[in-house]
Protein backbone atom coordinates (compact mmCIF):
# COMPACT_ATOMS: atom_id res chain seq x y z
CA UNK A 1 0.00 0.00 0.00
CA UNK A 2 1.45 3.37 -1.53
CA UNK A 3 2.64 5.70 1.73
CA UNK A 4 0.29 8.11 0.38
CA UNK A 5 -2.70 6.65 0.92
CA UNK A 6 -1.74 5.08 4.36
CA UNK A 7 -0.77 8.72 5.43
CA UNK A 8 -4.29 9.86 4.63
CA UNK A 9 -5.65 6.98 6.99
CA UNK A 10 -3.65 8.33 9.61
CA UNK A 11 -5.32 11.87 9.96
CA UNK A 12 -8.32 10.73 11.99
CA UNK A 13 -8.97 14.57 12.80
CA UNK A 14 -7.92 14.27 16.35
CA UNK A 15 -5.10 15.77 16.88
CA UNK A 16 -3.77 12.63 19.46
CA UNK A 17 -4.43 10.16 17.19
CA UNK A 18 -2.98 12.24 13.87
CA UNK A 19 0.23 12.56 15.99
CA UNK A 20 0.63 9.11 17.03
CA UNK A 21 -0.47 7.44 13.82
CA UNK A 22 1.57 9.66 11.67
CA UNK A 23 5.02 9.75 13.63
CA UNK A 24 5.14 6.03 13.37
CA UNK A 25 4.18 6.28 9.46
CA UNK A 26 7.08 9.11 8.94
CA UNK A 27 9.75 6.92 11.51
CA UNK A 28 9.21 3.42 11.30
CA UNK A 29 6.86 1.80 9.21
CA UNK A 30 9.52 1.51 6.21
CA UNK A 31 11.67 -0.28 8.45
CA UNK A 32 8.82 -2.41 9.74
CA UNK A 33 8.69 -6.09 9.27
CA UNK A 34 5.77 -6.96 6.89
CA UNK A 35 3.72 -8.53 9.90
CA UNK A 36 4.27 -4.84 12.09
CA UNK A 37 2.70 -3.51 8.56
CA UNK A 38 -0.35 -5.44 8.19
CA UNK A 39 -0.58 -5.07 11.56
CA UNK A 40 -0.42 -1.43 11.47
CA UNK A 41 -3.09 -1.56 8.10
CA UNK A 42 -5.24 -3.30 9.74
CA UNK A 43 -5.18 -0.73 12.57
CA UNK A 44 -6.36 1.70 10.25
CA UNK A 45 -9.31 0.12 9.15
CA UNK A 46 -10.63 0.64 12.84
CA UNK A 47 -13.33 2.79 13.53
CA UNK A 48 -12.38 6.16 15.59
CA UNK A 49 -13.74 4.86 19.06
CA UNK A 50 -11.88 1.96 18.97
CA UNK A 51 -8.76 3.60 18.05
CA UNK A 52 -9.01 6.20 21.16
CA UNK A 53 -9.28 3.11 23.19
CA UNK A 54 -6.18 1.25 21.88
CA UNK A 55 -3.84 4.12 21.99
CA UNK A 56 -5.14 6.56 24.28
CA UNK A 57 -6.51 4.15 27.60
CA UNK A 58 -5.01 0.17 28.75
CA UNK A 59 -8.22 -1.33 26.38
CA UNK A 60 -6.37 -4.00 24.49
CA UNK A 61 -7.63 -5.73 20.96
CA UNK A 62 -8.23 -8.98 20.65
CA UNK A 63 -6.09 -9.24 18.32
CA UNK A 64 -2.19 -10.08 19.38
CA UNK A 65 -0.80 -8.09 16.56
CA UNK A 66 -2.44 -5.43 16.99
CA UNK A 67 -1.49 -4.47 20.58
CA UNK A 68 2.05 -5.63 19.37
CA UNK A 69 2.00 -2.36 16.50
CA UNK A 70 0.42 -0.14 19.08
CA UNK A 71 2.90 -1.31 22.00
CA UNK A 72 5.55 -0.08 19.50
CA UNK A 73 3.50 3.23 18.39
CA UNK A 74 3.54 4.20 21.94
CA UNK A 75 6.76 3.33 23.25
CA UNK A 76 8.41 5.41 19.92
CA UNK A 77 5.86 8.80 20.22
């Protein structure tokens, strides 16, 4: 998936989420294994509400890889 578009996914119009989804885009997700980036696509394809409570309270997914991509979004903001 072309950067371009996956930086568009990223700016969820809340400033919180922009920054965290964004920084990792810009710093790491070229250097990501391609598990950490499906991981991190398939984080985008989450709905608003359940992105505030992945990144921004202890809610965890389901999902393993998922709170492995946003363990590593939050340690690197």
């Amino acid at each position: 998936m072309p950067n371009s578009r996956l930086r568009w996914q990223c700016r969820r119009g809340m400033r919180e989420l922009d920054e965290l989804l964004v920084s990792y885009l810009n710093k790491h997700y070229t250097q990501s294994t391609n598990d950490e980036k499906k991981a991190f696509q398939e984080l985008l394809q989450l709905s608003d509400p359940e992105l505030i409570k992945l990144l921004l309270t202890p809610y965890e997914s389901e999902f393993e890889s998922i709170n492995l991509i946003i363990q590593k979004i939050l340690i690197i903001r």
